[in-house]
N, C-alpha and C. Protein backbone atom coordinates (compact mmCIF):
# COMPACT_ATOMS: atom_id res chain seq x y z
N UNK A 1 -17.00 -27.70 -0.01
CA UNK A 1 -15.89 -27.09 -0.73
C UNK A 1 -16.18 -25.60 -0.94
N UNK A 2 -15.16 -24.95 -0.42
CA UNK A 2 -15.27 -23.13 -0.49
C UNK A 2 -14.57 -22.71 -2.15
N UNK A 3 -15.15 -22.48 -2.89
CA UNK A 3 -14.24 -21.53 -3.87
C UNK A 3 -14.82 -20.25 -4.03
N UNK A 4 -13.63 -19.35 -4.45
CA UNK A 4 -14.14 -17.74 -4.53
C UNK A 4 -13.74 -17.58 -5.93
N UNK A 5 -14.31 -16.75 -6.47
CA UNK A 5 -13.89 -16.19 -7.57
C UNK A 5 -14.02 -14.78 -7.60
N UNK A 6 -12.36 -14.22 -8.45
CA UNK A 6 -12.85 -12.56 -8.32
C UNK A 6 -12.62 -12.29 -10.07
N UNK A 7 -13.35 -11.44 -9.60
CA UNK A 7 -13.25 -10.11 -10.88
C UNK A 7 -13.52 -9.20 -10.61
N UNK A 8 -13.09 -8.01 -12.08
CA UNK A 8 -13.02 -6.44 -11.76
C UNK A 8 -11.71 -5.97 -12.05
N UNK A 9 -10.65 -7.01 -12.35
CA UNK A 9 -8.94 -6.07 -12.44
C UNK A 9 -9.15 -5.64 -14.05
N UNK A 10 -9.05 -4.93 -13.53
CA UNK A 10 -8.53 -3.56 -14.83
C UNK A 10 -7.72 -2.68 -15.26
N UNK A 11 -7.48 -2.48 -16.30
CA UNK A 11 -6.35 -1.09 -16.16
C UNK A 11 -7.10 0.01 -16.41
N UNK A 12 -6.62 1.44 -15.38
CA UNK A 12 -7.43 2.44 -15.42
C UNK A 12 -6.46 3.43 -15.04
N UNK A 13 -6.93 4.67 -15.45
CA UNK A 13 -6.05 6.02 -15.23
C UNK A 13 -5.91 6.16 -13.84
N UNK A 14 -4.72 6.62 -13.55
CA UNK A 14 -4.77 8.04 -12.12
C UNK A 14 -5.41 8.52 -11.62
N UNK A 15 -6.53 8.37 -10.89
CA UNK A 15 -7.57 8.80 -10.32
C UNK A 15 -8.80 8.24 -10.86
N UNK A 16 -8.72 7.39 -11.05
CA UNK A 16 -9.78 6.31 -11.65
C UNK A 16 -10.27 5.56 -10.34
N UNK A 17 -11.52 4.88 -11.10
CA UNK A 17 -11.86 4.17 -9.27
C UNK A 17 -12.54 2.53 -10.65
N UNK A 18 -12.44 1.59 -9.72
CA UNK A 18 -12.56 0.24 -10.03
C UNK A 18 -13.50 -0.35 -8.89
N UNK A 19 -14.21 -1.41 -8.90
CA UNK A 19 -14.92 -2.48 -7.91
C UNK A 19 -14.81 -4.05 -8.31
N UNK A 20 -13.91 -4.15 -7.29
CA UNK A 20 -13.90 -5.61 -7.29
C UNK A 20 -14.79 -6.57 -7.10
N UNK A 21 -15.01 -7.78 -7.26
CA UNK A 21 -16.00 -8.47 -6.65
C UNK A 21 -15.33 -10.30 -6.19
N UNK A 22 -16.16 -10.49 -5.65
CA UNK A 22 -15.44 -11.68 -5.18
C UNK A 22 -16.61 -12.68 -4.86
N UNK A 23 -16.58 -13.97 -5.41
CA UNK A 23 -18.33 -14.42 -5.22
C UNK A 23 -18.04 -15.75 -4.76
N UNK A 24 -18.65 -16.42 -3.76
CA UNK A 24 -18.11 -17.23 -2.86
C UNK A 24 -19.32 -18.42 -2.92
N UNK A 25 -18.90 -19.87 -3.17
CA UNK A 25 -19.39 -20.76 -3.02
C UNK A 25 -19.60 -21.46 -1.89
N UNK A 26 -20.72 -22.25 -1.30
CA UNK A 26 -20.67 -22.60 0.02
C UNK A 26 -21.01 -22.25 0.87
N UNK A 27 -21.63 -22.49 1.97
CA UNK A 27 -22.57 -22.19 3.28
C UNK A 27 -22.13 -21.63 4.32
N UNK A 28 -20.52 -21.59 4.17
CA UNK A 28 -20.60 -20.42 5.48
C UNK A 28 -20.52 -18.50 5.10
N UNK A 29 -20.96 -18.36 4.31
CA UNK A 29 -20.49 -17.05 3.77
C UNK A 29 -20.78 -15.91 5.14
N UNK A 30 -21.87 -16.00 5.38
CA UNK A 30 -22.70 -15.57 6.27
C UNK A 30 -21.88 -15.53 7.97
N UNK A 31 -21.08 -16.54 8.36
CA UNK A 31 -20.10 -16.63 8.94
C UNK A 31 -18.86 -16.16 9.05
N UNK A 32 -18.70 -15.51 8.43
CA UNK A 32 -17.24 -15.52 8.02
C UNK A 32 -16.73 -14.48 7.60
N UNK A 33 -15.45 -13.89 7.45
CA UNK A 33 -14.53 -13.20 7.85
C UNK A 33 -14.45 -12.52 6.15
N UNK A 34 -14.34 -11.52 5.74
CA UNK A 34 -13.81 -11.31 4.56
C UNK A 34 -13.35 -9.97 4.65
N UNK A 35 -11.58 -10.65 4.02
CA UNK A 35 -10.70 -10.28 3.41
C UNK A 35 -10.33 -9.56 2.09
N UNK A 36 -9.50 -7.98 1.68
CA UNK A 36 -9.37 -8.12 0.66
C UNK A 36 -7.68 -8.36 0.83
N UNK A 37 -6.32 -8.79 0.30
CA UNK A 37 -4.88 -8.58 0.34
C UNK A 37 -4.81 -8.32 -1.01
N UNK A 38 -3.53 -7.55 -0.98
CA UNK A 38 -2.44 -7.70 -2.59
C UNK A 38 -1.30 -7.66 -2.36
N UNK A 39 -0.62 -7.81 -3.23
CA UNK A 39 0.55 -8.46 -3.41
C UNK A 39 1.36 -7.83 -4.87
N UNK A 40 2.34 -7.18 -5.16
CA UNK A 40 3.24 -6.97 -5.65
C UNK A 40 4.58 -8.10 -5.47
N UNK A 41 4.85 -8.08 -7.00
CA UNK A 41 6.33 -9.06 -6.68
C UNK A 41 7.65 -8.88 -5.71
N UNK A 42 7.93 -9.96 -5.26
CA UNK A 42 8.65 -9.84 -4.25
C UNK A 42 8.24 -9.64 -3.14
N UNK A 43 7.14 -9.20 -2.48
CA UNK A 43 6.63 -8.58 -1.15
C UNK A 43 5.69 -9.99 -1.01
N UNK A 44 5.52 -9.57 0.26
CA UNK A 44 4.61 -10.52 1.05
C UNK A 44 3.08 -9.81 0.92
N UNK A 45 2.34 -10.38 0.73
CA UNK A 45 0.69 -10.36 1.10
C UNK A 45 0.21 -9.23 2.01
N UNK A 46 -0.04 -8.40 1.88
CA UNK A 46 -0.41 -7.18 2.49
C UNK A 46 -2.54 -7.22 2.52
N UNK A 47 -3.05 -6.98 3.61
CA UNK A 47 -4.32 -7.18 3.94
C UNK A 47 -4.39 -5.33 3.84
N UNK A 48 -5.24 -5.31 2.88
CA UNK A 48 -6.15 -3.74 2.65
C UNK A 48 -6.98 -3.63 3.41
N UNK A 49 -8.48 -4.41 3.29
CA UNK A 49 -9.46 -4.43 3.87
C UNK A 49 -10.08 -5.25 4.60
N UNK A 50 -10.67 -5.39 5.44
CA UNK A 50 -11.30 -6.76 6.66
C UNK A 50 -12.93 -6.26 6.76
N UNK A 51 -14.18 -6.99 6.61
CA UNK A 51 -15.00 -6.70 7.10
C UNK A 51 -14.98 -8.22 7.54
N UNK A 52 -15.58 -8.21 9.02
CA UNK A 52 -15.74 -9.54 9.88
C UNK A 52 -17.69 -9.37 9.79
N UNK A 53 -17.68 -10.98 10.25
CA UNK A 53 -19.06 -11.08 10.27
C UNK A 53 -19.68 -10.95 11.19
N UNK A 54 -19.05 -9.76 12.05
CA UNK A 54 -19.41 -8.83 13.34
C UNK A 54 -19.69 -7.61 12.44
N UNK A 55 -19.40 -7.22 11.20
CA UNK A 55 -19.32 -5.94 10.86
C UNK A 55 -18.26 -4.95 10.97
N UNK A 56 -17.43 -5.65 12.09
CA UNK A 56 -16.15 -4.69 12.24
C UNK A 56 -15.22 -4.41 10.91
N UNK A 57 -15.29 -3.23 10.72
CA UNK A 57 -14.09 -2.53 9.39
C UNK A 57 -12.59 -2.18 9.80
N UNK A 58 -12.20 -2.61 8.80
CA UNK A 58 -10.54 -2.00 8.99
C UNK A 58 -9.95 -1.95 7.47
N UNK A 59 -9.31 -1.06 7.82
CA UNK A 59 -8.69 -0.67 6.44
C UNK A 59 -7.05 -0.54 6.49
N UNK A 60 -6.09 -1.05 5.37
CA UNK A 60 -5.05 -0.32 5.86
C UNK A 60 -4.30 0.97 5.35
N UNK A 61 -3.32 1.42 6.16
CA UNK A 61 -3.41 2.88 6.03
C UNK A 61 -3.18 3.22 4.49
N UNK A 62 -2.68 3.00 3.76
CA UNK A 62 -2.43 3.34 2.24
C UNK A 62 -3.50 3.13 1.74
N UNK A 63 -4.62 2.48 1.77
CA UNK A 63 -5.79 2.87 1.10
C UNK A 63 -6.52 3.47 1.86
N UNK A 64 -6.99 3.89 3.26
CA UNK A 64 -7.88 4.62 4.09
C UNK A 64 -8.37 5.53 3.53
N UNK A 65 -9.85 6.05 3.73
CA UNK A 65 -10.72 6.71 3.11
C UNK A 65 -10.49 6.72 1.19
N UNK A 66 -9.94 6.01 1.12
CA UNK A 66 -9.68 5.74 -0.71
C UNK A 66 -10.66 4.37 -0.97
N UNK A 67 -10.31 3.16 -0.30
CA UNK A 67 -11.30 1.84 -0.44
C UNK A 67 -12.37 1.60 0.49
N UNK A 68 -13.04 0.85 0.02
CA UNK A 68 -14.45 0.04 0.80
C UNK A 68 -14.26 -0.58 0.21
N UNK A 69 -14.99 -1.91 2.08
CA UNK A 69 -15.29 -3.35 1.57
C UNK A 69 -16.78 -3.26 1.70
N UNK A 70 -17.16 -4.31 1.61
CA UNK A 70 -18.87 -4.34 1.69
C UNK A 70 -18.53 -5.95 1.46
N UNK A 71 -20.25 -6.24 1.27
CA UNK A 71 -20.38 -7.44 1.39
C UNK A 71 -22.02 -8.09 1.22
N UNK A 72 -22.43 -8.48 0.08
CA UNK A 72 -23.66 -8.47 0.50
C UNK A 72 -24.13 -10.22 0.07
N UNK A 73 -24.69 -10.66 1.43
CA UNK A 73 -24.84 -11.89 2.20
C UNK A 73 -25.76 -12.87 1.32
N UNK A 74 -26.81 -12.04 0.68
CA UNK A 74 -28.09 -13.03 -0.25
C UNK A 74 -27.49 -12.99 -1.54
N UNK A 75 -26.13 -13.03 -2.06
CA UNK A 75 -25.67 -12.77 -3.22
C UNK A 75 -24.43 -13.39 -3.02
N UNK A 76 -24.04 -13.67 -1.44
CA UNK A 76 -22.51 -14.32 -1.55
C UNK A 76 -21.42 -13.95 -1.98
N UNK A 77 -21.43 -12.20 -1.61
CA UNK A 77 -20.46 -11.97 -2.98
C UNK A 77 -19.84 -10.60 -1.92
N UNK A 78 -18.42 -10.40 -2.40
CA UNK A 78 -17.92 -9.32 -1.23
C UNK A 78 -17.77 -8.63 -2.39
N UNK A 79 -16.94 -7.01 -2.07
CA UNK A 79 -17.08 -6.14 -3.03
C UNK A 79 -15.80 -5.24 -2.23
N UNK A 80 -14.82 -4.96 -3.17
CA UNK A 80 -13.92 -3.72 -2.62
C UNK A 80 -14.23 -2.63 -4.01
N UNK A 81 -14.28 -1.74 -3.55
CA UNK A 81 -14.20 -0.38 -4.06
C UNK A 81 -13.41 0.10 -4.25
N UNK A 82 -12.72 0.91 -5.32
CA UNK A 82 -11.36 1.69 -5.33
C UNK A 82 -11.52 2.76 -6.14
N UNK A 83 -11.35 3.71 -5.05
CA UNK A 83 -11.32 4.80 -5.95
C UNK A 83 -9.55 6.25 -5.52
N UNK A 84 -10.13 7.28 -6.23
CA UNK A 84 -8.81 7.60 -6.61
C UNK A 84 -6.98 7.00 -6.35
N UNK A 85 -7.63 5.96 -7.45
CA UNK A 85 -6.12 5.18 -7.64
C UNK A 85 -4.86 5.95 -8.02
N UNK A 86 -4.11 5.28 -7.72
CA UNK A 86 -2.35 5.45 -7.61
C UNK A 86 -1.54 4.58 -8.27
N UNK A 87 -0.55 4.79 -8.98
CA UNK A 87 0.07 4.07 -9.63
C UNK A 87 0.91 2.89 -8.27
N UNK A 88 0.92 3.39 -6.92
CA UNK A 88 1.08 2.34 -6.08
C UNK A 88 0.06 1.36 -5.88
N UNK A 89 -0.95 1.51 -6.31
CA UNK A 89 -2.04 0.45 -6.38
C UNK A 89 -2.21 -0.64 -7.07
N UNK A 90 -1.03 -0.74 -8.38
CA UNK A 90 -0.60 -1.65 -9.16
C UNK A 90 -0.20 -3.35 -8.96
N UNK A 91 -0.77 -3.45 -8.16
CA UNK A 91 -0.79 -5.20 -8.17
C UNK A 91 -1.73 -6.10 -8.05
N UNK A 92 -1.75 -7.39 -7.83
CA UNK A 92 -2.63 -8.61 -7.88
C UNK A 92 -3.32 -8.52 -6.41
N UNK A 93 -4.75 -8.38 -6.68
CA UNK A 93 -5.77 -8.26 -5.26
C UNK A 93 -6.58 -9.41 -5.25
N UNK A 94 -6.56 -10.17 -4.13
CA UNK A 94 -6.76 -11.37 -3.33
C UNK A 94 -7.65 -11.55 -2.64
N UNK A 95 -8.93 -12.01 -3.09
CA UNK A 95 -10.02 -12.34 -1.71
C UNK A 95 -9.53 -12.94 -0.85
N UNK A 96 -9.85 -13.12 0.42
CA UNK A 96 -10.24 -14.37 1.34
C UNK A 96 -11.02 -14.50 2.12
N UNK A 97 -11.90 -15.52 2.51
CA UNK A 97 -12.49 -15.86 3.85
C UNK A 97 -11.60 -16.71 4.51
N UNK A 98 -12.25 -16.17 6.03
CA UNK A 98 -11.95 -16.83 6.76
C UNK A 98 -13.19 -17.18 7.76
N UNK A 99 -12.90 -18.33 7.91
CA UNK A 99 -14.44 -19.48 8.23
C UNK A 99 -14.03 -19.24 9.82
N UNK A 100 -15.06 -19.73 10.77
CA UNK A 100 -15.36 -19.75 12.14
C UNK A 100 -14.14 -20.95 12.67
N UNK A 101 -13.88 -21.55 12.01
CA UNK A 101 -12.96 -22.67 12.78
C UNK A 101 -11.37 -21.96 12.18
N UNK A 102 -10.82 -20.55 11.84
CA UNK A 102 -10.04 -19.93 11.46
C UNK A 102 -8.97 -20.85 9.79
N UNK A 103 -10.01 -21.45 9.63
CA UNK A 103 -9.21 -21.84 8.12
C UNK A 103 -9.60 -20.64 6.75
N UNK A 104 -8.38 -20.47 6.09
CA UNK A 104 -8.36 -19.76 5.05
C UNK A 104 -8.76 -19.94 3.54
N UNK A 105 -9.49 -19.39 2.91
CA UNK A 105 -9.45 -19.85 1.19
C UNK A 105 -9.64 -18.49 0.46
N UNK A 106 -8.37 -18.64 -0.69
CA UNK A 106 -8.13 -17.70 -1.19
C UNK A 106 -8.69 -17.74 -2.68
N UNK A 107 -9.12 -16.73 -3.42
CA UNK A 107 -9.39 -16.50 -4.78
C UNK A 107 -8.06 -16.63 -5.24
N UNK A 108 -8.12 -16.90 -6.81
CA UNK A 108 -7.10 -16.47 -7.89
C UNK A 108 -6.02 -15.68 -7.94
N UNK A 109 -6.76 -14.18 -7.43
CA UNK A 109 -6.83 -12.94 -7.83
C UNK A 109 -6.55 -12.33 -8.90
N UNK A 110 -6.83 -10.95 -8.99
CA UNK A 110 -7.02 -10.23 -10.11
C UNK A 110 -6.13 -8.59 -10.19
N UNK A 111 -5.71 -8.85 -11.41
CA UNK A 111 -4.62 -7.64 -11.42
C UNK A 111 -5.25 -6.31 -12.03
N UNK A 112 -4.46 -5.36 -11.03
CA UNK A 112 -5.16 -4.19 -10.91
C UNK A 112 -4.36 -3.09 -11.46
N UNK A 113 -4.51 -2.43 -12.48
CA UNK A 113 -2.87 -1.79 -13.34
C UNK A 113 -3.49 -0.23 -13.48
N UNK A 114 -2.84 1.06 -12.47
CA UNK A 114 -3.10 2.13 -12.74
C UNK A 114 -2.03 3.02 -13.38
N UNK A 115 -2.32 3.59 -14.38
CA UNK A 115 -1.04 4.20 -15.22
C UNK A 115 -1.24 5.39 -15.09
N UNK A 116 -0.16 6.17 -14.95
CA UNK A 116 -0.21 7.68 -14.51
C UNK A 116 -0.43 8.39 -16.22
């Protein structure tokens, strides 16, 4: 059984920076794909950050050079970074892995509130 848990949502000023964390139960961590998404009401699931367990990075363009993912493997635990926030940055952020046989498991997530 995979569960993630995140924390780190906070409310923080306009140019404030936050770190998420996301801590993952279960043996494939090391395998596997991690995800950060968020989500604002009404919209669909938007993927920020990807580090694969190739190492490959991707970011998407509204946070570029603003977030990092990381990830560190003897701790099980992924990590997004955020810094100089935006009041567009204002919604619920979503771990996920994704395991070698392409199944998904998502955290809670945790709401992220920047006030100008």
């Amino acid at each position: 059984q995979v569960q993630l848990v995140e924390s780190g949502g906070s409310v923080v000023q306009a140019g404030g920076s936050l770190r998420l964390s996301c801590v993952i139960s279960g043996n494939m961590f090391t395998v596997a794909h991690m995800k950060w998404y968020r989500q604002s009401p009404g919209n669909a699931r938007e993927m920020v950050a990807r580090l694969g367990s190739d190492r490959v990075l991707y970011y998407a363009a509204p946070v570029k050079g603003r977030f990092s993912i990381s990830r560190d493997d003897a701790r099980k635990t992924a990590y997004l970074q955020m810094n100089n926030l935006n009041t567009g940055d204002t919604v619920v952020y979503y771990c996920n892995l994704e395991d070698a046989r392409g199944r998904n498991f998502w955290g809670q997530g945790t709401q992220v509130t920047v006030s100008s």
